[in-house]
C-alpha atoms as a PDB file:
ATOM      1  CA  UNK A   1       4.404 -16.666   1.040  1.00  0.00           C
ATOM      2  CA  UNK A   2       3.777 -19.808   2.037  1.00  0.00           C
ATOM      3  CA  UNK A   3      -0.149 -20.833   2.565  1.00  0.00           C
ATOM      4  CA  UNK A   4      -1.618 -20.760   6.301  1.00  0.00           C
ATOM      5  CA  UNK A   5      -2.496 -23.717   7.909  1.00  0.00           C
ATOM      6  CA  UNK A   6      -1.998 -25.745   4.086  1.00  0.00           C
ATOM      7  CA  UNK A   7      -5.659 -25.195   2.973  1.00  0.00           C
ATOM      8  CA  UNK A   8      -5.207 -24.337   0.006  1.00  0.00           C
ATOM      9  CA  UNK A   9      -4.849 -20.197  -0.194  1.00  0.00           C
ATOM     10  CA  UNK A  10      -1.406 -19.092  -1.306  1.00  0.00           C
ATOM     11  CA  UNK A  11      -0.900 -15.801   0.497  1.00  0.00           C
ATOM     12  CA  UNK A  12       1.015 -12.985  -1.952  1.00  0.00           C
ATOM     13  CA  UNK A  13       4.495 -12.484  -0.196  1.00  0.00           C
ATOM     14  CA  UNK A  14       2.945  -8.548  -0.463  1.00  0.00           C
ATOM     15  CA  UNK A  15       1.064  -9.661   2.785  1.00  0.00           C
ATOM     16  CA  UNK A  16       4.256 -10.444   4.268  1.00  0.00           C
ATOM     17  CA  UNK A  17       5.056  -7.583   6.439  1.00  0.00           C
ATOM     18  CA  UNK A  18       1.486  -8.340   8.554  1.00  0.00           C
ATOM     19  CA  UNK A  19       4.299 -11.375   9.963  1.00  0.00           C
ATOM     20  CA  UNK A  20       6.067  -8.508  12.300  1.00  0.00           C
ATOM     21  CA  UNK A  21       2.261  -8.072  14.457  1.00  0.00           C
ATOM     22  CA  UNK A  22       0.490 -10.184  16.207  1.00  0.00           C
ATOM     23  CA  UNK A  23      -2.652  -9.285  15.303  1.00  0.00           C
ATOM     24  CA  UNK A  24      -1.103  -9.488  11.389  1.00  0.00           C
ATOM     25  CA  UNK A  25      -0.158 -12.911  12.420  1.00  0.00           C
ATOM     26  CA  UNK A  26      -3.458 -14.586  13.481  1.00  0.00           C
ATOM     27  CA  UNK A  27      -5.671 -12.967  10.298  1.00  0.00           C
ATOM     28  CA  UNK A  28      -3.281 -14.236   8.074  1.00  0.00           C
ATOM     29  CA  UNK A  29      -3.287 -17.340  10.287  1.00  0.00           C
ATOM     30  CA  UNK A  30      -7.145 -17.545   9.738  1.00  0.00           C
ATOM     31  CA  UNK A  31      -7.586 -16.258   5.827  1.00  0.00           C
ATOM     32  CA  UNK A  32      -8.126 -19.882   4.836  1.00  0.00           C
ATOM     33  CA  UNK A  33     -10.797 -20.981   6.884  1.00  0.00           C
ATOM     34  CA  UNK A  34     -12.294 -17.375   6.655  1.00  0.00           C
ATOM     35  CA  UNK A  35     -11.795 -17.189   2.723  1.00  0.00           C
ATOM     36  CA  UNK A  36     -13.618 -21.303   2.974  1.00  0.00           C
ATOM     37  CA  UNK A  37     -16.461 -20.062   4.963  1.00  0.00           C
ATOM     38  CA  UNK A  38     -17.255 -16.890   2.801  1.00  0.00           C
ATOM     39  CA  UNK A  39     -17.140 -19.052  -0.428  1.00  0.00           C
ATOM     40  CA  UNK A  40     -19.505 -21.148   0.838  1.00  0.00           C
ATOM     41  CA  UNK A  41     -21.741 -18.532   2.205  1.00  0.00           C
ATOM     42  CA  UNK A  42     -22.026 -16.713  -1.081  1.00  0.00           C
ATOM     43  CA  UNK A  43     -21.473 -19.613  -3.740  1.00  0.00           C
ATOM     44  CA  UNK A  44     -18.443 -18.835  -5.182  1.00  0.00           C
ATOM     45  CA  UNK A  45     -15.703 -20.734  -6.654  1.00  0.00           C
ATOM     46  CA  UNK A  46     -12.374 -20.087  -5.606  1.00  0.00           C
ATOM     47  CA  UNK A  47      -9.528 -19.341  -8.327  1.00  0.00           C
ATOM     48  CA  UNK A  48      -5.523 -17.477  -8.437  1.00  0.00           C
ATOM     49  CA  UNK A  49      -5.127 -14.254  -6.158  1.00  0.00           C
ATOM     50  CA  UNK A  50      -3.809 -11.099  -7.107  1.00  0.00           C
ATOM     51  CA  UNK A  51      -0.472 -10.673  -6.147  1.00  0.00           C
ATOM     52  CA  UNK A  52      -0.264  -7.305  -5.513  1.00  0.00           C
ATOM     53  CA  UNK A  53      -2.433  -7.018  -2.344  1.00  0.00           C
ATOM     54  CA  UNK A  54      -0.821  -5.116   0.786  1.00  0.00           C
ATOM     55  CA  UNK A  55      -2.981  -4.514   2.964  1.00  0.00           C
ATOM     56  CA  UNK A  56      -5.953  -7.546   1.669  1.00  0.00           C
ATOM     57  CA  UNK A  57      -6.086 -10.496   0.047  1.00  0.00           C
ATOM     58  CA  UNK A  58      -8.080 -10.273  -3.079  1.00  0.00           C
ATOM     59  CA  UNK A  59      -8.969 -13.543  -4.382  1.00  0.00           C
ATOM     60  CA  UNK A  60     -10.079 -14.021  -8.933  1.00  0.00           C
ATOM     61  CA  UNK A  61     -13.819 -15.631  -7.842  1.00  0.00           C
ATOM     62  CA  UNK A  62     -16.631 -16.918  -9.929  1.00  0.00           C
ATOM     63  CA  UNK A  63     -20.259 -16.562  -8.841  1.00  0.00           C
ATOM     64  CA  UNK A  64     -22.772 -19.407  -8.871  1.00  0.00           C
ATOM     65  CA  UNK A  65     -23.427 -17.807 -11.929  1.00  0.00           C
ATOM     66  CA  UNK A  66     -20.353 -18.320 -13.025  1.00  0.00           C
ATOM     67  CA  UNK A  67     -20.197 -14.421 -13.246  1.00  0.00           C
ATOM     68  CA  UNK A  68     -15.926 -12.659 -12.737  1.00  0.00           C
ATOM     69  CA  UNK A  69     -15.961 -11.356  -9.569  1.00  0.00           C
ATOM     70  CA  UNK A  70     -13.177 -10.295  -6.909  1.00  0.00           C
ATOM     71  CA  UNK A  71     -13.476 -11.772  -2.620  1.00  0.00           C
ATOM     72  CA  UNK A  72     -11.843  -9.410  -0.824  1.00  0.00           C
ATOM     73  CA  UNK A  73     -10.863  -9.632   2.463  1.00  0.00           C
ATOM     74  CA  UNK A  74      -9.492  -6.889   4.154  1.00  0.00           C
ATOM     75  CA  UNK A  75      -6.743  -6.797   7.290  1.00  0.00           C
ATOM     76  CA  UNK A  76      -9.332  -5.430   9.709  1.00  0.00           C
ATOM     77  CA  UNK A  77      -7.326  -1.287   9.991  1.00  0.00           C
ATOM     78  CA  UNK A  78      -8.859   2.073  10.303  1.00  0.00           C
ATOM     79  CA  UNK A  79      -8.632   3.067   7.074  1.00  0.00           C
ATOM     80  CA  UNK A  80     -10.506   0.826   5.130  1.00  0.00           C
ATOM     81  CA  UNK A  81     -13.519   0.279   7.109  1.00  0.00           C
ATOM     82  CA  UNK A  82     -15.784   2.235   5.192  1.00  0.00           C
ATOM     83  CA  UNK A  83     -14.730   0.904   1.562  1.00  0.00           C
ATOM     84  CA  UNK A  84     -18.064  -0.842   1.552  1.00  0.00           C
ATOM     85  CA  UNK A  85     -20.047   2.203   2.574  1.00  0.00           C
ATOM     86  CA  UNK A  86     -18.078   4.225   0.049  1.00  0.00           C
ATOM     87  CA  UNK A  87     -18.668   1.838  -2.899  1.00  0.00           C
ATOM     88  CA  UNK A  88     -22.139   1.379  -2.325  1.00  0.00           C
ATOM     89  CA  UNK A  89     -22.898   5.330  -2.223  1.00  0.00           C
ATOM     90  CA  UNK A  90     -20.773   4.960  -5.828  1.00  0.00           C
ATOM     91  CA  UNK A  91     -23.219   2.227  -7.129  1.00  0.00           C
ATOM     92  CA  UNK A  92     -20.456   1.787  -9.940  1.00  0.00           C
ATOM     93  CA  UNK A  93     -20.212   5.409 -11.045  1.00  0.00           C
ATOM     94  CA  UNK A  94     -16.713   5.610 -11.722  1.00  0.00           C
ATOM     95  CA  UNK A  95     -15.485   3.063  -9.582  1.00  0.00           C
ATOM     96  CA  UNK A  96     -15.750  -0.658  -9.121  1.00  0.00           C
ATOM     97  CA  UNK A  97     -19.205  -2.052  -8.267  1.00  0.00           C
ATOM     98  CA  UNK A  98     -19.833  -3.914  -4.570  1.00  0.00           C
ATOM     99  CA  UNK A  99     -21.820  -6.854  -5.016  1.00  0.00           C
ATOM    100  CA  UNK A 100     -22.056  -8.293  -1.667  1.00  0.00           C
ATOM    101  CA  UNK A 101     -20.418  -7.158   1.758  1.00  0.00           C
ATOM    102  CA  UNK A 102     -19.816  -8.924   5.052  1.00  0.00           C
ATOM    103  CA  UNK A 103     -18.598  -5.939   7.653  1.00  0.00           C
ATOM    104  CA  UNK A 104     -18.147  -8.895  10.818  1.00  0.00           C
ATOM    105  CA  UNK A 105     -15.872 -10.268   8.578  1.00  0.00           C
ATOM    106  CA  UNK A 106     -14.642  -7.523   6.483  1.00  0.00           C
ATOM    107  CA  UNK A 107     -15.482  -9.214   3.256  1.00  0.00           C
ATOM    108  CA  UNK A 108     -16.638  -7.722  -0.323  1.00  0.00           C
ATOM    109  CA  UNK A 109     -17.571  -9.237  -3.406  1.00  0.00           C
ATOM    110  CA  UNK A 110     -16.437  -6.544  -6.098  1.00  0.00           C
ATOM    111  CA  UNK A 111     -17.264  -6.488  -9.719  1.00  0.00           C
ATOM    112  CA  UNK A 112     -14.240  -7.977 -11.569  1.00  0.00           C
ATOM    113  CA  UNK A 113     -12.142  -5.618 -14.044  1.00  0.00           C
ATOM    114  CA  UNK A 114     -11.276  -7.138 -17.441  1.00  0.00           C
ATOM    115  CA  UNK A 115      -8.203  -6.561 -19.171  1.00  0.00           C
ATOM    116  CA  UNK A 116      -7.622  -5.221 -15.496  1.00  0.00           C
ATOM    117  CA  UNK A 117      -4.646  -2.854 -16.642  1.00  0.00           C
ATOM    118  CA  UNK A 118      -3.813  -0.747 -14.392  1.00  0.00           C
ATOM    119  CA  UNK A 119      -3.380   3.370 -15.136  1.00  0.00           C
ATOM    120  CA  UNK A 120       0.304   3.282 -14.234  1.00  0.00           C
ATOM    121  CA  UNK A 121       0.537   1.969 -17.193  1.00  0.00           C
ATOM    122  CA  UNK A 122      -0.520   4.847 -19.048  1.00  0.00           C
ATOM    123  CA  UNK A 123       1.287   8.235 -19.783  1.00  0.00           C
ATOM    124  CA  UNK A 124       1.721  10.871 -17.282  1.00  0.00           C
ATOM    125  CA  UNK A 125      -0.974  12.900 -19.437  1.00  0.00           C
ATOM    126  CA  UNK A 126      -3.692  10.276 -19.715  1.00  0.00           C
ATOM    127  CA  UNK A 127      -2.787   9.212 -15.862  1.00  0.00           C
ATOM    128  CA  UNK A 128      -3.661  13.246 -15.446  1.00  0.00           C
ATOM    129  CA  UNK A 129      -6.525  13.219 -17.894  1.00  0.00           C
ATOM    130  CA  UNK A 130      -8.506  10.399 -15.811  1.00  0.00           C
ATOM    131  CA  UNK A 131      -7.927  11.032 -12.550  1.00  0.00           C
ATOM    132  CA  UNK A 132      -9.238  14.563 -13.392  1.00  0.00           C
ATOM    133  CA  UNK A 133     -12.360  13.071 -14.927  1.00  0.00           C
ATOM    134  CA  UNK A 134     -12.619  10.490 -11.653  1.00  0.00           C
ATOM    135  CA  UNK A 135     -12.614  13.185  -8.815  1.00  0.00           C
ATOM    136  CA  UNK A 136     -15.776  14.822  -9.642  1.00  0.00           C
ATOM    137  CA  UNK A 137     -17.908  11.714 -10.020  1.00  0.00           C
ATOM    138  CA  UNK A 138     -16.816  10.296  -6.654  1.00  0.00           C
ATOM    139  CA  UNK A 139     -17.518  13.682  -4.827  1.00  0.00           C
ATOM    140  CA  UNK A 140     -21.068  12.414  -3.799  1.00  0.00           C
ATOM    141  CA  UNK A 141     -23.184  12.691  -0.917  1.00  0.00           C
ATOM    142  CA  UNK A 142     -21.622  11.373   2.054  1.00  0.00           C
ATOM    143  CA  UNK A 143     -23.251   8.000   3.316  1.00  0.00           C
ATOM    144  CA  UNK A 144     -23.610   7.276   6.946  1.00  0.00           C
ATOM    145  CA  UNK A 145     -20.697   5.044   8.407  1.00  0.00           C
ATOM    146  CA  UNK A 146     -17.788   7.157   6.544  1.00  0.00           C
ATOM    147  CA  UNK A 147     -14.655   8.735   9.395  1.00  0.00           C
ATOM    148  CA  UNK A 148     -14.637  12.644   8.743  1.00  0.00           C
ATOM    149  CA  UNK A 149     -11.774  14.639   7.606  1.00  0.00           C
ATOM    150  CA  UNK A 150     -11.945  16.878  10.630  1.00  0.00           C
ATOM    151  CA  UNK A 151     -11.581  13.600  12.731  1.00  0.00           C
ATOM    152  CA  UNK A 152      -8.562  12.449  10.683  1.00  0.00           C
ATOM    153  CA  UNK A 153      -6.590  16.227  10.472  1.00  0.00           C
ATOM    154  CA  UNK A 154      -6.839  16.022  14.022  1.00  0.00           C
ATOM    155  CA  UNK A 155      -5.218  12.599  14.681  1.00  0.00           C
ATOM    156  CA  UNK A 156      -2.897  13.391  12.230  1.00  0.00           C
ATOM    157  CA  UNK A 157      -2.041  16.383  14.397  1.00  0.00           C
ATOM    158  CA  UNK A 158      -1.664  14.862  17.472  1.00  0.00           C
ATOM    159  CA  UNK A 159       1.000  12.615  15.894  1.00  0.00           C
ATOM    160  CA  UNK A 160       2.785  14.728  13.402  1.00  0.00           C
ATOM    161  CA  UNK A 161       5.214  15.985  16.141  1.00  0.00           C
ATOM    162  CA  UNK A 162       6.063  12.961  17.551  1.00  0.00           C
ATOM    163  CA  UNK A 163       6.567  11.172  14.132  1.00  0.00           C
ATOM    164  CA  UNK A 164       8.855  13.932  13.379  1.00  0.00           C
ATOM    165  CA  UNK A 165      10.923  13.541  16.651  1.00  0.00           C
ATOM    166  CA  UNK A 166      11.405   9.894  15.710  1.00  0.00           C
ATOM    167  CA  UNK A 167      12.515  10.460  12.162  1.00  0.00           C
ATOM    168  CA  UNK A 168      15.144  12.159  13.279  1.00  0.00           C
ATOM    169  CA  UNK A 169      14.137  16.015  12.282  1.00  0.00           C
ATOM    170  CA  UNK A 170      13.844  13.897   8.771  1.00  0.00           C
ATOM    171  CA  UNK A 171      11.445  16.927   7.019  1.00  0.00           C
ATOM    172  CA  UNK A 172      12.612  20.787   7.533  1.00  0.00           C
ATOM    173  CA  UNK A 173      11.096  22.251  10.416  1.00  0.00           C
ATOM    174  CA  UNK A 174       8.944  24.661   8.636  1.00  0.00           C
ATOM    175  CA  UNK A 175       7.393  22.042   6.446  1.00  0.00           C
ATOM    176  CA  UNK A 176       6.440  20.486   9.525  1.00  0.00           C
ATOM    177  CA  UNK A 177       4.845  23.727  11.229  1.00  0.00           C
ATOM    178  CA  UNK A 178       3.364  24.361   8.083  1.00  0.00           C
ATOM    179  CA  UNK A 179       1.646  21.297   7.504  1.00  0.00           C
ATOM    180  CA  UNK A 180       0.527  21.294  11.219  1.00  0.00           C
ATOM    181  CA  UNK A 181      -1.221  24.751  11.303  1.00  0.00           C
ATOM    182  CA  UNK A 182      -3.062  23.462   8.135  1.00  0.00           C
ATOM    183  CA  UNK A 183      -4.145  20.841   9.881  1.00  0.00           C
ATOM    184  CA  UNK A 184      -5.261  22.999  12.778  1.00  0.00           C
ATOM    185  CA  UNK A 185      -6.697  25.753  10.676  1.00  0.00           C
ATOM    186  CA  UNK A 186      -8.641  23.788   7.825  1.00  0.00           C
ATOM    187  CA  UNK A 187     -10.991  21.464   9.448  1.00  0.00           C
ATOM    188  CA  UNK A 188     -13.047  24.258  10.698  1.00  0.00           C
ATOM    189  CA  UNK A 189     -13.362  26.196   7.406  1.00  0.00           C
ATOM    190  CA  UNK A 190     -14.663  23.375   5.194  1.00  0.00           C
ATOM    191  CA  UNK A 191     -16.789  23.783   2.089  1.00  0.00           C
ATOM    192  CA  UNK A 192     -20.220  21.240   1.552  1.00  0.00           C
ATOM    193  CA  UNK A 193     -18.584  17.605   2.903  1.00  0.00           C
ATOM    194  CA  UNK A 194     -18.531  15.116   0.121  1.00  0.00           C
ATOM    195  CA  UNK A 195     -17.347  11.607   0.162  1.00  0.00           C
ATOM    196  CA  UNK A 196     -13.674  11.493  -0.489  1.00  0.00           C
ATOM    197  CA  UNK A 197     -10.951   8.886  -1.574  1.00  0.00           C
ATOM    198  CA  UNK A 198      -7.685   9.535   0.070  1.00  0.00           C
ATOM    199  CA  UNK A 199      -6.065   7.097  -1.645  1.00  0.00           C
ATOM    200  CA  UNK A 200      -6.413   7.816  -5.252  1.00  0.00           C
ATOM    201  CA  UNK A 201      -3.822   7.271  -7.569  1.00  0.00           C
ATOM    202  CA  UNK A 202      -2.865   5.711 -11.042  1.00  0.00           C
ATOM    203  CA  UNK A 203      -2.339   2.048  -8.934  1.00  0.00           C
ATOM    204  CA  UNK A 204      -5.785   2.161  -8.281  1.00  0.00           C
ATOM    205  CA  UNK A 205      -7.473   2.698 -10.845  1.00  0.00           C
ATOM    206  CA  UNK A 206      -7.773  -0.192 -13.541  1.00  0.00           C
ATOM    207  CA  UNK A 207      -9.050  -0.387 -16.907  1.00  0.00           C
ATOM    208  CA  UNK A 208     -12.339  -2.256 -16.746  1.00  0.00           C
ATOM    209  CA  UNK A 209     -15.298  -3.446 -19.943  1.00  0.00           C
ATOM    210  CA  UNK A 210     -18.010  -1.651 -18.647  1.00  0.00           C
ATOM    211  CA  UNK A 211     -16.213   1.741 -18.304  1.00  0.00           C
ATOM    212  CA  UNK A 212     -12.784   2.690 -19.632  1.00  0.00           C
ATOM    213  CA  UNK A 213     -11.109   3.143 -15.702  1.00  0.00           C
ATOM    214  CA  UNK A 214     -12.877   1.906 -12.621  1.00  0.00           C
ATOM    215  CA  UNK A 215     -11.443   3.177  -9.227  1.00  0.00           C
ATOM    216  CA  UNK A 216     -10.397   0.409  -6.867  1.00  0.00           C
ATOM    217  CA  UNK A 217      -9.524   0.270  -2.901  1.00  0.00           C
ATOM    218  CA  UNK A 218     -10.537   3.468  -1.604  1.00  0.00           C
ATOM    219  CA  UNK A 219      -9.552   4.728   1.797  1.00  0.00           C
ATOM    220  CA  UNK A 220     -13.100   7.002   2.301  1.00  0.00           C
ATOM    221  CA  UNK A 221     -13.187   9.899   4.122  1.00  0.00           C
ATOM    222  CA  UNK A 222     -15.901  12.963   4.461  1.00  0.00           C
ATOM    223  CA  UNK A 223     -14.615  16.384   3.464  1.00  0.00           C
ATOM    224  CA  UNK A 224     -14.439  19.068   1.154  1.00  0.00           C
ATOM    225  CA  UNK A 225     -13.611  18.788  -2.219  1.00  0.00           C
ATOM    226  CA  UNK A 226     -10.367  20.673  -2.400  1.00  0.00           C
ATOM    227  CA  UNK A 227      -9.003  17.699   0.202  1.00  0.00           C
ATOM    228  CA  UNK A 228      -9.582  15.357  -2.611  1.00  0.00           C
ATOM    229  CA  UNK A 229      -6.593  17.003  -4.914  1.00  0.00           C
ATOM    230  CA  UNK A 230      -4.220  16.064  -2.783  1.00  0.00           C
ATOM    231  CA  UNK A 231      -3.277  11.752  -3.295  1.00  0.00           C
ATOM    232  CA  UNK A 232      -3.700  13.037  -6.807  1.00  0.00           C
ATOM    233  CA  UNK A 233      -0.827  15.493  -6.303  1.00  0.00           C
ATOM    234  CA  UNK A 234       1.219  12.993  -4.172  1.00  0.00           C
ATOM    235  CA  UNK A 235       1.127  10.560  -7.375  1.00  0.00           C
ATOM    236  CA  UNK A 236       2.137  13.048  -9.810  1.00  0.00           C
ATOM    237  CA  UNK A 237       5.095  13.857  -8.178  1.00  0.00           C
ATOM    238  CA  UNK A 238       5.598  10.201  -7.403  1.00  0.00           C
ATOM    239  CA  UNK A 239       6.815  10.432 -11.211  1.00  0.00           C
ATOM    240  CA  UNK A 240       7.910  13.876 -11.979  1.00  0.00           C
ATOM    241  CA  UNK A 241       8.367  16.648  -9.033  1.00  0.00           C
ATOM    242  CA  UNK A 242       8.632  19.066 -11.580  1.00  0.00           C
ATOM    243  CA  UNK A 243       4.994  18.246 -12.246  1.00  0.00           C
ATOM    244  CA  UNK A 244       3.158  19.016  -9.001  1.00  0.00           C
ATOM    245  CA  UNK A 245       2.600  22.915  -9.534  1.00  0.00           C
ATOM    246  CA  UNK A 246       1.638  22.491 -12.479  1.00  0.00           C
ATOM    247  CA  UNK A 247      -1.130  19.672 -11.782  1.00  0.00           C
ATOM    248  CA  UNK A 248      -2.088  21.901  -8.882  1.00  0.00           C
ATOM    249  CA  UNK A 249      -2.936  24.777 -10.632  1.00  0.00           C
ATOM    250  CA  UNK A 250      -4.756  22.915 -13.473  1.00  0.00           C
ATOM    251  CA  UNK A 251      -6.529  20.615 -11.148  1.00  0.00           C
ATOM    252  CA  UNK A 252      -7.706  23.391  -9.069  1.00  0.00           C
ATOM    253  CA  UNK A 253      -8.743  25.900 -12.018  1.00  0.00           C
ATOM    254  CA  UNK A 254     -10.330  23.281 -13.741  1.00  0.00           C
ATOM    255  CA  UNK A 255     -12.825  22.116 -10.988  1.00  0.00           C
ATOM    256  CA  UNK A 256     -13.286  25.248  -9.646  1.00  0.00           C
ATOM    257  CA  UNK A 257     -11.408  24.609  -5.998  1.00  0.00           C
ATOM    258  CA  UNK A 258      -9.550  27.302  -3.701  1.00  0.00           C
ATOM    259  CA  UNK A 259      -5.751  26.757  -5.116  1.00  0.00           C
ATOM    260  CA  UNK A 260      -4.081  27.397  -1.399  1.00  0.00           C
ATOM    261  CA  UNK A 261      -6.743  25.752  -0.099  1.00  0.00           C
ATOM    262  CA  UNK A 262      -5.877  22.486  -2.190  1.00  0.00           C
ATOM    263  CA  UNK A 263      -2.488  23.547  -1.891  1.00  0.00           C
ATOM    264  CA  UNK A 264      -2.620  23.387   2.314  1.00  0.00           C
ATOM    265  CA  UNK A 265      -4.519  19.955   2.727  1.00  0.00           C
ATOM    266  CA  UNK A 266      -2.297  18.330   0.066  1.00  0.00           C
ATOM    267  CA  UNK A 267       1.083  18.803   1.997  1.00  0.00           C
ATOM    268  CA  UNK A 268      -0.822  18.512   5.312  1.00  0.00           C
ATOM    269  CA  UNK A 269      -1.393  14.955   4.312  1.00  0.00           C
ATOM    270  CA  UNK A 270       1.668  14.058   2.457  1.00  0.00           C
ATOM    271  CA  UNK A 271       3.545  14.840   5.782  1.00  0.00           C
ATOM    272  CA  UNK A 272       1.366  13.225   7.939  1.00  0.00           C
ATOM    273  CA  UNK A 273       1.606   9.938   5.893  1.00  0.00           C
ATOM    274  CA  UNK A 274       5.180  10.612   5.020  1.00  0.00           C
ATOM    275  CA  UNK A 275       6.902   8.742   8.432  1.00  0.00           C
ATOM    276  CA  UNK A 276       7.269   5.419   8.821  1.00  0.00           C
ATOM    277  CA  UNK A 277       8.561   4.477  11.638  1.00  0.00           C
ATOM    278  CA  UNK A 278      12.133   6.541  11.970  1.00  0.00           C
ATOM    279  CA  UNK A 279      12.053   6.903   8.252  1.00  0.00           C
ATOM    280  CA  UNK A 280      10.612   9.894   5.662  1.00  0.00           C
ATOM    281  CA  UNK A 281       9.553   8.198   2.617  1.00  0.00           C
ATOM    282  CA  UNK A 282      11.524  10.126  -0.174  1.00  0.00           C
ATOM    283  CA  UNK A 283       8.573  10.807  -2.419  1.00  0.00           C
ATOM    284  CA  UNK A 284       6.321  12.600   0.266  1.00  0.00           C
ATOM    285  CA  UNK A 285       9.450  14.084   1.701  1.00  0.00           C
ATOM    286  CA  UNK A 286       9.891  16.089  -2.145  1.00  0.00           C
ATOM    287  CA  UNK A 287       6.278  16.351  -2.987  1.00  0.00           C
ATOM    288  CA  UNK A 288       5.805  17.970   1.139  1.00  0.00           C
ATOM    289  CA  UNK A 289       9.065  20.757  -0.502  1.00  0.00           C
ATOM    290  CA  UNK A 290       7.582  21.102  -4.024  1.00  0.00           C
ATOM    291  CA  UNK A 291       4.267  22.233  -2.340  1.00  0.00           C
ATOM    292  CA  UNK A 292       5.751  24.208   0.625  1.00  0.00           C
ATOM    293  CA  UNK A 293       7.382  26.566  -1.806  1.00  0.00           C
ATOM    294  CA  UNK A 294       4.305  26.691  -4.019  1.00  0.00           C
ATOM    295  CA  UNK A 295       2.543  29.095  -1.746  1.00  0.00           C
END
């Protein structure tokens, strides 16, 4: 993509599809001048960006120190408001530490991961093997600022139906009843509320110098633990269908969580993130059937 405004930051073509909305339009229409004025602010120097960014554009910095660091600035959604919050409560246990934060401006200054390699990389049994070891660590005490899980189930709720309607009946209408009384039924039953990543899989989670795998870009949330199984799930089966079940019943066994109840809030949320627009994306459509006859 080209640069906005020819200042200087290259935008990753992954930022592209923030062209189709307005409001996608004017922050990527402003990310130079923004990503000028928190340099300055904070004394870094500016170098490449990662390519990869959807949803942020995270820029290879160097502190006044000349310490590796990552500026992130994040498209101002829902989802991500609270990655500051949640990486602060982490202080760098298991995940990537937050040096500074800006929430006006949605800007973070993250510790920098070197080699950087990211966990896809790895087999399906070491992806398996550290994502297991992750979960627990990040299932601390929830920090003030974080959305709730009972919140989210019952957006999610009030939109599965109509994201159904306008894929076109694209999931079987049981899956979709099933995953909506879960939704309905769970919230109010909750274990202790921890903080939660909903959003961690093998993409974001990179090999770092200070610890072996860092978690990266979480989408925070505050729930119970056996919610926490469930992007975990959705990634293994990204790969292998065959190996949901399986990962589900070790997963759950292992750190001692209620297997339906895992079970329940993983396919609630792979069908409620599973339309897009009038389309069912194919992975949560056969990781939503894996899990629906898993009961």
């Amino acid at each position: 993509m080209t640069d906005a405004g020819n200042r200087g930051v290259v935008l990753p073509d992954a930022l592209a599809w923030l062209r189709a909305d307005p409001a996608g339009r004017a922050w990527l229409d402003g990310l130079p001048a923004l990503v000028a004025a928190v340099a300055a602010d904070w004394g870094l120097r500016v170098e490449a960006p990662y390519a990869d960014g959807f949803a942020s554009l995270a820029l290879r910095v160097r502190t006044a120190g000349a310490v590796p660091a990552v500026l992130k600035l994040q498209f101002p959604d829902r989802e991500s408001r609270a990655e500051a919050d949640a990486l602060a409560a982490w202080n760098g246990n298991g995940a990537v530490r937050l040096l500074e934060s800006d929430p006006r401006r949605r800007a973070l200054l993250l510790e920098r991961c070197e080699p950087g390699t990211s966990l896809l990389e790895a087999t399906p049994a070491v992806r398996l093997d550290v994502l297991e070891g992750l979960l627990p660590r990040l299932w601390v005490g929830a920090p003030a600022g974080v959305g709730t899980l009972a919140d989210e189930a019952a957006r999610w709720a009030g939109d599965l139906e109509a994201s159904w309607q306008r894929s076109g009946a694209g999931l079987p209408r049981a899956i979709v009843d099933e995953a909506l009384t879960a939704l309905l039924e769970l919230p109010g039953e909750q274990d202790e509320a921890v903080l939660l990543n909903q959003d961690l899989h093998a993409g974001n989670v990179l090999a770092a110098a200070r610890e072996p795998w860092l978690v990266i870009d979480p989408k925070p949330l505050i729930g119970e633990r056996a919610f926490g199984l469930a992007p975990v799930l959705r990634d293994v089966g990204r790969h292998a269908h065959s190996a949901v079940v399986p990962a589900l019943d070790r997963l759950s066994a292992g750190l001692g969580l209620d297997r339906e109840r895992c079970r329940r809030w993983a396919l609630a949320q792979t069908v409620a993130w599973g339309f897009d627009g009038k389309a069912v994306d194919p992975v949560h459509a056969a990781v939503a059937l894996v899990l629906h006859a898993a009961r």
